[in-house]
Protein backbone atom coordinates (compact mmCIF):
# COMPACT_ATOMS: atom_id res chain seq x y z
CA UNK A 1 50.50 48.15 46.26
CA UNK A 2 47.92 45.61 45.88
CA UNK A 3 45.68 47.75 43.48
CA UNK A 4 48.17 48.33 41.62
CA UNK A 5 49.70 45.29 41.02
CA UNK A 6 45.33 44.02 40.56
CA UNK A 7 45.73 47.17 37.75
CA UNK A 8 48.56 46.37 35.88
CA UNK A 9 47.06 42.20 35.76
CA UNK A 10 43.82 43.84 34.44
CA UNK A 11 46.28 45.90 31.84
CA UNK A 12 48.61 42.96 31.27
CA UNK A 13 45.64 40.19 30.50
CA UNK A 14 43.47 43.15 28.33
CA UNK A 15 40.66 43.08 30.93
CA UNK A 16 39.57 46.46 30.10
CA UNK A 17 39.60 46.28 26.36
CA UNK A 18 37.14 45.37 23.82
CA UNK A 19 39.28 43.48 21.20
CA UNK A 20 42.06 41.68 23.28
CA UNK A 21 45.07 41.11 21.53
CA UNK A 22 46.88 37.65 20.75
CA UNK A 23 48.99 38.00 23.73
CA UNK A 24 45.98 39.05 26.06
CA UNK A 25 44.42 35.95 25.17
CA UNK A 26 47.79 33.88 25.40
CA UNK A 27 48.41 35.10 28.73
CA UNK A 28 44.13 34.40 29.48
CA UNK A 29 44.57 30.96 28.96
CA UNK A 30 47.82 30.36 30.80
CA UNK A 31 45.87 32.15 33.56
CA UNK A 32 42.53 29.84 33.49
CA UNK A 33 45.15 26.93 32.69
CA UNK A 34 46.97 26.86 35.52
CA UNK A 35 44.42 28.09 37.88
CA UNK A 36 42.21 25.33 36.63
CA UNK A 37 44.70 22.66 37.44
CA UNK A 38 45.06 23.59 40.24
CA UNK A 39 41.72 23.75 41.68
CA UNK A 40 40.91 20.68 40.22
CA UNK A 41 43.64 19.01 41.73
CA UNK A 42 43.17 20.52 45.17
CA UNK A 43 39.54 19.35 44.45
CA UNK A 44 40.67 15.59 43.89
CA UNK A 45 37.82 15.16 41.66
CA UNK A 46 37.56 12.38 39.71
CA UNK A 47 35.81 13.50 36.26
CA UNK A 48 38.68 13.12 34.03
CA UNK A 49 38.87 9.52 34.37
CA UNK A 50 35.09 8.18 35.39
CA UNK A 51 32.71 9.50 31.82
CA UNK A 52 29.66 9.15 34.38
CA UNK A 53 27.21 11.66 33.03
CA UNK A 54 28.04 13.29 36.52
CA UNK A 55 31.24 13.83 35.79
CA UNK A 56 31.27 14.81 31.97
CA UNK A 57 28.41 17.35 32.99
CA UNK A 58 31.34 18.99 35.30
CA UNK A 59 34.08 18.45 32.69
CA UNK A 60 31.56 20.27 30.15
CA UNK A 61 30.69 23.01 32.79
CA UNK A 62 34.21 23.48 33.37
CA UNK A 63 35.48 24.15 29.76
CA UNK A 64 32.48 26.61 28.95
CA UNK A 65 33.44 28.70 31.74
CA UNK A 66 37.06 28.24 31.01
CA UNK A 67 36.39 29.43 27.62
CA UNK A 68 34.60 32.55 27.94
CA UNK A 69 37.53 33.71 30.57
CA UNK A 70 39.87 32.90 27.82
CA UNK A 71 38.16 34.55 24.66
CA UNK A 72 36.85 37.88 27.24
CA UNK A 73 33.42 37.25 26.90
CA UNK A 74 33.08 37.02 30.71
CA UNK A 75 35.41 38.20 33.80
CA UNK A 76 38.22 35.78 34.90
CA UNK A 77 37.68 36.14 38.85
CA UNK A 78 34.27 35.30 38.50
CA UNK A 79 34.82 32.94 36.09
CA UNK A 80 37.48 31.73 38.18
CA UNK A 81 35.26 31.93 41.56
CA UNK A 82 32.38 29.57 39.33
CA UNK A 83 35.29 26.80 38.79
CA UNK A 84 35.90 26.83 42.47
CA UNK A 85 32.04 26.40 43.52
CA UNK A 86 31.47 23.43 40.40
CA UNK A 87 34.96 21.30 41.55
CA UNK A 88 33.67 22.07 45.29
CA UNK A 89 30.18 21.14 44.77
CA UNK A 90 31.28 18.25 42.60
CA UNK A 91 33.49 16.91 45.26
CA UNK A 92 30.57 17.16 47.94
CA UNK A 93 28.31 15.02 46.14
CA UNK A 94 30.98 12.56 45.22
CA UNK A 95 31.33 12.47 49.21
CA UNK A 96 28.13 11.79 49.83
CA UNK A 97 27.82 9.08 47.01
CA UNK A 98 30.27 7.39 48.98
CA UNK A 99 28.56 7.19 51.76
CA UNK A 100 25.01 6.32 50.08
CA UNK A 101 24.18 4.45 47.72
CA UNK A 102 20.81 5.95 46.86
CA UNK A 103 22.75 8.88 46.21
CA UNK A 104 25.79 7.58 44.21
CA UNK A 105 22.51 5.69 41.83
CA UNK A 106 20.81 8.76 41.90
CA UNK A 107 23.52 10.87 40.81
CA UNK A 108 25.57 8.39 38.73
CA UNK A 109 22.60 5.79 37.98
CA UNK A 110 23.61 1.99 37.91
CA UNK A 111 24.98 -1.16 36.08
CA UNK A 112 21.50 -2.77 34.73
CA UNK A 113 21.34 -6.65 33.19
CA UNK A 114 21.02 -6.88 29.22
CA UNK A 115 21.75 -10.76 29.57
CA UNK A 116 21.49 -13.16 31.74
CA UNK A 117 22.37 -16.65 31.54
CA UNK A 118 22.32 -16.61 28.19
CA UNK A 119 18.83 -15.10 27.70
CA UNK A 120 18.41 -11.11 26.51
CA UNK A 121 16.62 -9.24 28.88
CA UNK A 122 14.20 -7.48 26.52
CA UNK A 123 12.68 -4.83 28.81
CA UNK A 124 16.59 -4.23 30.23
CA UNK A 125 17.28 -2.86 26.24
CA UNK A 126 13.86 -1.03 25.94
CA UNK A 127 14.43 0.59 29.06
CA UNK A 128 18.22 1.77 27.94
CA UNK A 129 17.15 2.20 24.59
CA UNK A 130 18.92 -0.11 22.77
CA UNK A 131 18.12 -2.25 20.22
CA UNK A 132 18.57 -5.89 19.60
CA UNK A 133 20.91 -4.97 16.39
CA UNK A 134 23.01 -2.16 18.91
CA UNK A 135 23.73 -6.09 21.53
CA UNK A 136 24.90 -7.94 18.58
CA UNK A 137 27.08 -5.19 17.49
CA UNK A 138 28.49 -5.08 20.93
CA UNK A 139 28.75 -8.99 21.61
CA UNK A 140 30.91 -9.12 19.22
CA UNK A 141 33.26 -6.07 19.45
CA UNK A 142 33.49 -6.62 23.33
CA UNK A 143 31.87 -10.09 24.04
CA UNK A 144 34.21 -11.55 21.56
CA UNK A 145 30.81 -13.96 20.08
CA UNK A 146 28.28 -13.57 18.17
CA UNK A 147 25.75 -15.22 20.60
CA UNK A 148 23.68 -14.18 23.92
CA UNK A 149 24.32 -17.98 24.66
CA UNK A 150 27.68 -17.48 25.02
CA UNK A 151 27.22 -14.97 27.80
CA UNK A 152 26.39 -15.79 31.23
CA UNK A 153 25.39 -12.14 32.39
CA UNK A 154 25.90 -8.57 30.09
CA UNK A 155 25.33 -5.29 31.60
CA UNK A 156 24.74 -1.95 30.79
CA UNK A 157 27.41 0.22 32.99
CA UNK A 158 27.04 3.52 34.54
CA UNK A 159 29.17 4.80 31.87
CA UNK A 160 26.90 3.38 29.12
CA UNK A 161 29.54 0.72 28.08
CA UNK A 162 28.77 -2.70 27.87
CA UNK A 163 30.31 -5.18 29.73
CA UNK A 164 29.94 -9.38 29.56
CA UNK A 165 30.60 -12.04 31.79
CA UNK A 166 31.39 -15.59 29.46
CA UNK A 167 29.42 -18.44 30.57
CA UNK A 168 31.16 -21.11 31.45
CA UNK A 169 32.24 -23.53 28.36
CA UNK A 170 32.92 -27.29 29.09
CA UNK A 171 34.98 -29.78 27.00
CA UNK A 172 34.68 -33.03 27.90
CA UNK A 173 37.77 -35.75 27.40
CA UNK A 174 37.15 -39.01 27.02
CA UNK A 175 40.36 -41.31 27.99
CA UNK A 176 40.38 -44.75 26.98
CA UNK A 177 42.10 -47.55 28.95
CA UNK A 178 42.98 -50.80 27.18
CA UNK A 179 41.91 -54.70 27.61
CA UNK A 180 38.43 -53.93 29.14
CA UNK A 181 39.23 -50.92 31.17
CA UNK A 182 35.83 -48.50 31.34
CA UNK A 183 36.09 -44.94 29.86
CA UNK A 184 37.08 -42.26 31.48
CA UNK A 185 34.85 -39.30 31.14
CA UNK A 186 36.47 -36.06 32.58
CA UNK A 187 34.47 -32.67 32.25
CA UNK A 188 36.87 -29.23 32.36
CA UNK A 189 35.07 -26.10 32.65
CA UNK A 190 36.91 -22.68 31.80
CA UNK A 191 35.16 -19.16 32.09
């Protein structure tokens, strides 16, 4: 019962022939679809939404083998049985990152300073590669300025976005009182 019911799936997907048809492949990627979603929600893993290298290795890994189930370049079972291992090993080390962080920089690297207190950390861009003309461009799409003064601290996430604390601005008011009365100085910071 089982091998035949493993036979006609074989038959049904075009397993055993050279030039799958349209509806061979259809029903392939339903297959590697479905079975994909599943694992990967079984797997909780949390590569769709992170864009750690980590993670879009996996998401890479993932569609390659997805692909060559779909187009019949390579066995669905074992294609299938390679998801399984990747989510599985992918979870594991995500597990352990938790739990270390020597592992979770390893693996995923970490936020480093581009600017701090106002000041560009030179060696921070050398070491990320970037150059003084890729900061500006991003100061002022996402730091909203056009000046490293402006910033109180920038960093380089593990995603390889850039993110920027403000510094703190101050506006001073000056209130004055009639017939003699001293000013009033009164200093508001925001930021």
């Amino acid at each position: 019962m089982i091998l035949s019911m493993a036979v006609n799936l074989q038959s049904l997907l075009g397993m055993n022939i050279s030039e799958p048809t349209v509806l061979h492949t259809a029903l392939r990627a339903l297959v590697i679809y479905v079975t994909t979603l599943i694992i990967v929600r079984i797997g909780e893993t949390r590569f769709l939404g992170k864009n750690t290298a980590f993670d879009i290795i996996l998401g890479i890994m993932l569609g390659s083998l997805a692909s060559r189930a779909i187009n019949g370049t390579a066995e669905i079972l074992p294609s299938i049985a390679a998801i399984i291992v990747l989510v599985a090993l992918h979870w594991i080390i995500s597990e352990l990152s938790l739990r270390s962080d020597k592992i979770d920089h390893l693996i995923a690297g970490k936020a480093e300073l581009l600017i701090n207190k106002g000041e560009i950390e030179t060696r921070s861009l050398v070491k990320n590669h970037i150059t003084k003309s890729d900061l500006e461009e991003q100061l002022r799409l996402n730091g909203k300025t056009d000046s490293a003064g402006d910033i109180y601290k920038a960093y380089i996430e593990r995603n390889g976005t850039v993110s920027f604390i403000p510094a703190a601005k101050s506006k001073v008011l000056e209130v004055n009182v009639k017939d003699g009365v001293q000013t009033v100085r009164i200093e508001l910071t925001t930021g």
